[in-house]
N, C-alpha and C. Protein backbone atom coordinates (compact mmCIF):
# COMPACT_ATOMS: atom_id res chain seq x y z
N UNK A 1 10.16 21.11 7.56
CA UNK A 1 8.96 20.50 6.97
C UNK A 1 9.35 19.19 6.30
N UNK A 2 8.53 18.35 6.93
CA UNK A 2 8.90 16.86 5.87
C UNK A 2 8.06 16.54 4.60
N UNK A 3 8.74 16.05 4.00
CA UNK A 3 8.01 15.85 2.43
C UNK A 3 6.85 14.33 2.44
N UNK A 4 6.10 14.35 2.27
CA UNK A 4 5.41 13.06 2.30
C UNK A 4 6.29 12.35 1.24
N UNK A 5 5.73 11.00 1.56
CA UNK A 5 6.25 9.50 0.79
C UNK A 5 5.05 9.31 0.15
N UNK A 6 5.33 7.98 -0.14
CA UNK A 6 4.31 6.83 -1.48
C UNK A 6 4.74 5.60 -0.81
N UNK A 7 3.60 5.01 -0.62
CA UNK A 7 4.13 3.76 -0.48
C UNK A 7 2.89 2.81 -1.43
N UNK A 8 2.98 1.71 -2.15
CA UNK A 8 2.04 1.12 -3.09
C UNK A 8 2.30 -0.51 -2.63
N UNK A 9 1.73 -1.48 -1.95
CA UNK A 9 1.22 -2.51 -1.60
C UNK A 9 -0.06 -3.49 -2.33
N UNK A 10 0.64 -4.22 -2.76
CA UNK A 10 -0.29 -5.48 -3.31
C UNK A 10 -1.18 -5.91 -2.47
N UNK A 11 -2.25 -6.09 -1.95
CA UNK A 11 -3.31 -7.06 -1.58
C UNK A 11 -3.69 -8.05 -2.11
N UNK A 12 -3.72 -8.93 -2.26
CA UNK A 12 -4.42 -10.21 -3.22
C UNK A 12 -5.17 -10.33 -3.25
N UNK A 13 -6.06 -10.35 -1.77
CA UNK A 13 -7.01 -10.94 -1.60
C UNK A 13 -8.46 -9.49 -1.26
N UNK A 14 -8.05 -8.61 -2.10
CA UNK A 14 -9.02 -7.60 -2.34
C UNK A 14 -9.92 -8.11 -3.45
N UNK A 15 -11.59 -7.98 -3.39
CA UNK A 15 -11.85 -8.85 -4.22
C UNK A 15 -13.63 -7.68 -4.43
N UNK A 16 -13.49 -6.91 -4.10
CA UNK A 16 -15.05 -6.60 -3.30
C UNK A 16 -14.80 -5.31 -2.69
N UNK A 17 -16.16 -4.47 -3.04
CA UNK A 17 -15.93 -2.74 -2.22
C UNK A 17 -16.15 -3.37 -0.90
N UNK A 18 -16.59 -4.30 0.12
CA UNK A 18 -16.51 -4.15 0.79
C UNK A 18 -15.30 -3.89 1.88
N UNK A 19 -14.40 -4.97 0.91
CA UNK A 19 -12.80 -4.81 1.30
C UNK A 19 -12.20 -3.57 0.92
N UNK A 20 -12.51 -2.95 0.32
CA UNK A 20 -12.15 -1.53 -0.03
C UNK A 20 -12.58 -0.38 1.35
N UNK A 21 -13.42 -0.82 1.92
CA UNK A 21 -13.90 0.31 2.69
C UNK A 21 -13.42 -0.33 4.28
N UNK A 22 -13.11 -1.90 3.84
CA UNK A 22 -12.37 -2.23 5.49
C UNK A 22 -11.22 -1.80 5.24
N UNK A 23 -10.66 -1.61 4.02
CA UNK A 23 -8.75 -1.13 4.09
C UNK A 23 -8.97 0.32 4.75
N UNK A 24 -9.75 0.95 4.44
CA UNK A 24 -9.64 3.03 4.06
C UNK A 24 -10.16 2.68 5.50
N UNK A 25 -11.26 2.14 5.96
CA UNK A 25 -11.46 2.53 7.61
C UNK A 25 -10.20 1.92 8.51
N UNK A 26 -9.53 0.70 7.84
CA UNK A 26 -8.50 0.51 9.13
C UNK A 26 -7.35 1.54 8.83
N UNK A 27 -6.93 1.98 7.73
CA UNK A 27 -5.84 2.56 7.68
C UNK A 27 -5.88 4.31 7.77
N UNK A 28 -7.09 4.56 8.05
CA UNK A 28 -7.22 6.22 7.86
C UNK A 28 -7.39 6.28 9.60
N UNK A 29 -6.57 7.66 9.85
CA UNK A 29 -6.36 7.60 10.79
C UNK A 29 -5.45 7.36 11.66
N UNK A 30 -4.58 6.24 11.18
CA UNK A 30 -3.01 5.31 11.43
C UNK A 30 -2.41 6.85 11.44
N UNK A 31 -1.57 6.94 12.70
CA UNK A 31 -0.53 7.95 12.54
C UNK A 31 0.45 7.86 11.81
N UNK A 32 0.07 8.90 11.02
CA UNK A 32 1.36 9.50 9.49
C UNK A 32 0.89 8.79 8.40
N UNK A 33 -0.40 8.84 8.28
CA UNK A 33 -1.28 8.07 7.26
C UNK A 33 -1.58 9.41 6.65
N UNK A 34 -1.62 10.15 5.60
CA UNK A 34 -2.07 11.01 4.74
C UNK A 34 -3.35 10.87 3.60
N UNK A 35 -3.03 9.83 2.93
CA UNK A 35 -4.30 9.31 2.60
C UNK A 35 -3.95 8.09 2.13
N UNK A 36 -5.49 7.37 1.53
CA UNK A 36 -5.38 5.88 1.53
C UNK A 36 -6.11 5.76 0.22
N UNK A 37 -5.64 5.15 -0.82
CA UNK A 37 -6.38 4.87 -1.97
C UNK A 37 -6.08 3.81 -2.53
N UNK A 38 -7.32 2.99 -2.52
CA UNK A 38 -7.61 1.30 -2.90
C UNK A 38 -7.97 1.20 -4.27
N UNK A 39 -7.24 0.88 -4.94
CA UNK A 39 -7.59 0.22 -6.33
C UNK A 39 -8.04 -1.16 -6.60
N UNK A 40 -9.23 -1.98 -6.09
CA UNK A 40 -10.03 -3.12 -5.91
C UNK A 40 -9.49 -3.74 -7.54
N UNK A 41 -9.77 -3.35 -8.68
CA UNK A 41 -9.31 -3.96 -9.97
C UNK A 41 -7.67 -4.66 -10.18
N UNK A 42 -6.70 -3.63 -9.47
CA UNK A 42 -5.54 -3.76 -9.44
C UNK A 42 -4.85 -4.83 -8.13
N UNK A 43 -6.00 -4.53 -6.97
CA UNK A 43 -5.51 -5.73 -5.92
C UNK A 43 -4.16 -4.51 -5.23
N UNK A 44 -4.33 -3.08 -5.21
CA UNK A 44 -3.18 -1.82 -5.16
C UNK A 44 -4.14 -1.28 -3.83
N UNK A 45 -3.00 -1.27 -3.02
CA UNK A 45 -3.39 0.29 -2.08
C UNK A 45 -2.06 1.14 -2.01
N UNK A 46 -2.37 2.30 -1.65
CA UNK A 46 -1.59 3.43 -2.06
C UNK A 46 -1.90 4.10 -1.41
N UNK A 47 -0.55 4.32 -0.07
CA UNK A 47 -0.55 5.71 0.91
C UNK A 47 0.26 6.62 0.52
N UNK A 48 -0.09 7.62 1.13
CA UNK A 48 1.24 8.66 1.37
C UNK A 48 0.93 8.74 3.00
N UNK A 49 1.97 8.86 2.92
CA UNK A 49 2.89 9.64 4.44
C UNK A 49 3.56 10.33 4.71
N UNK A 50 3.38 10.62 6.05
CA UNK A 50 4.73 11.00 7.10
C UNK A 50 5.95 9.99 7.49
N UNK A 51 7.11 10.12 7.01
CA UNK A 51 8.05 8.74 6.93
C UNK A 51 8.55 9.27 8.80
N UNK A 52 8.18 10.50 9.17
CA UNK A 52 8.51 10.38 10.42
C UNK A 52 7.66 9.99 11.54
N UNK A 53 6.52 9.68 11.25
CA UNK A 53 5.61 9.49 12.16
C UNK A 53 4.86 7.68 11.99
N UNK A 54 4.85 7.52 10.42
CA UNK A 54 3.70 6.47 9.98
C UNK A 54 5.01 5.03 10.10
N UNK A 55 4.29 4.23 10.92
CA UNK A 55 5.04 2.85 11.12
C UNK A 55 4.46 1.72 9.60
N UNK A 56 5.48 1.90 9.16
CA UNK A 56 4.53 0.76 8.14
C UNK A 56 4.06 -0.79 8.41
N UNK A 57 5.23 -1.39 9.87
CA UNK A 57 5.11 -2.92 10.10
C UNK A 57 3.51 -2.51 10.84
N UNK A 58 3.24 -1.27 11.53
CA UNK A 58 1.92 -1.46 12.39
C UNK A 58 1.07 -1.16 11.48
N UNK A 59 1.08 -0.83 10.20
CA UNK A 59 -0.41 -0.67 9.41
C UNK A 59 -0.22 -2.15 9.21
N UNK A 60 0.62 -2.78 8.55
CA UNK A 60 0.67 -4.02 7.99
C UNK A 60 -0.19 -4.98 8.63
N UNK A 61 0.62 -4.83 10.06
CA UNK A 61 -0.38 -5.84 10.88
C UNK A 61 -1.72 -5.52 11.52
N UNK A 62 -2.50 -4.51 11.40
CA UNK A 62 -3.40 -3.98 11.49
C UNK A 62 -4.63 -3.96 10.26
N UNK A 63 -3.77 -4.67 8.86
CA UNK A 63 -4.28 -5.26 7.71
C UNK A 63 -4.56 -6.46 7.99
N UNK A 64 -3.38 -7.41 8.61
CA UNK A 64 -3.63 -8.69 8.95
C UNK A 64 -4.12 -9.01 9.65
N UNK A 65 -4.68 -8.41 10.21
CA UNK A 65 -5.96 -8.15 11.17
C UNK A 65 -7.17 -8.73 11.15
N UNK A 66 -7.55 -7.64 9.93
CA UNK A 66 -8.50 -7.61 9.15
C UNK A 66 -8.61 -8.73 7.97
N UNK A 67 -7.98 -9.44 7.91
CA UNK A 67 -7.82 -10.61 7.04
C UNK A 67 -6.56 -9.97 5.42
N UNK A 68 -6.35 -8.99 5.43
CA UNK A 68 -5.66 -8.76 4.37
C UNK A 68 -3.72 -8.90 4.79
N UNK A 69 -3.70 -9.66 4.33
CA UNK A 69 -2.19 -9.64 4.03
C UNK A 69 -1.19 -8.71 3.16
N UNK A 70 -0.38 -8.14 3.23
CA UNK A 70 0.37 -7.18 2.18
C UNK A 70 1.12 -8.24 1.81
N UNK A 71 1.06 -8.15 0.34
CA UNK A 71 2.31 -9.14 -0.58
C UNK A 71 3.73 -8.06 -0.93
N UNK A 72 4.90 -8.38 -1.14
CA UNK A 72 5.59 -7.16 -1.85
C UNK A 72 5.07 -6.92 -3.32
N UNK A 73 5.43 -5.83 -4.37
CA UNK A 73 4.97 -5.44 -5.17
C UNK A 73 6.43 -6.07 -6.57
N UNK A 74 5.67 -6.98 -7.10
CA UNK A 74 6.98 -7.23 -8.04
C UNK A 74 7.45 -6.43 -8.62
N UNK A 75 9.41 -6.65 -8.87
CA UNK A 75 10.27 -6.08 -9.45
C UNK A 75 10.16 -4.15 -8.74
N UNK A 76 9.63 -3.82 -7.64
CA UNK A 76 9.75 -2.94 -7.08
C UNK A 76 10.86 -2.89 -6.26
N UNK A 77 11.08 -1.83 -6.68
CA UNK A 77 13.01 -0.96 -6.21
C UNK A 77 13.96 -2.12 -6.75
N UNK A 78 13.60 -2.37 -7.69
CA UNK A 78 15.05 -3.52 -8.36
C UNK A 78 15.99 -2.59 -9.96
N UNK A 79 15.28 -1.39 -9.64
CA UNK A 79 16.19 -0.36 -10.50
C UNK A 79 15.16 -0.44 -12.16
N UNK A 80 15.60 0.01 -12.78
CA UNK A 80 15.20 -0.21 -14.40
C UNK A 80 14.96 -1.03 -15.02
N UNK A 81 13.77 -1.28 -15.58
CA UNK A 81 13.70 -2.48 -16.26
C UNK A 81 14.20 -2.74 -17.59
N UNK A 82 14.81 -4.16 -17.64
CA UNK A 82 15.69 -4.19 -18.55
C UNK A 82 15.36 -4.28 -20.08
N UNK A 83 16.04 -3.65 -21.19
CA UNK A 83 15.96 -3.29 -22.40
C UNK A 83 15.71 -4.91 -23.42
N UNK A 84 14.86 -5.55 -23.26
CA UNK A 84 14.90 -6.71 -24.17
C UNK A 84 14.95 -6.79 -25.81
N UNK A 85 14.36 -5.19 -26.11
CA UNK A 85 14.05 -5.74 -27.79
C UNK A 85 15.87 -5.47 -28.34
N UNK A 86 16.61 -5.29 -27.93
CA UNK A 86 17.72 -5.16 -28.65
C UNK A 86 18.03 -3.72 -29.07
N UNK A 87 17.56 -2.56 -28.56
CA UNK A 87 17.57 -1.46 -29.19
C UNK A 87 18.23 -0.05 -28.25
């Protein structure tokens, strides 16, 4: 049995439910797509998957499609963020 993933992607140019309901219809469905949840305030979409089945370059471009571009998500997987106040 495989464990689903997370994957969390910036959109920028999410602006509008309507773009909310073109992400969830292009991406639901995508093999090894589990579910799809758009956070329009945050400019965030958020799958889970099947890491053995779900291609992430073909959702991507299947966004860019649709006019949405994926940005990377800053300081994501760059480890811990660092301790500034001195403590």
């Amino acid at each position: 049995m495989v464990n689903s993933h997370e994957v969390t992607w910036t959109v920028p140019s999410i602006s509008c439910s309507h773009c909310v309901n073109t992400i969830n219809q292009t991406l639901t469905g995508v093999e090894g797509v589990e579910s799809v949840n758009v956070d329009m305030a945050a400019r965030l979409v958020r799958l889970t998957y099947n890491p053995e089945t779900f291609q992430m370059e073909e959702a991507k471009d299947l966004l860019a499609e649709e006019g949405y571009a994926v940005a990377p998500l800053p300081f994501a997987g760059r480890g811990k963020p660092l301790n500034l106040s001195g403590n």
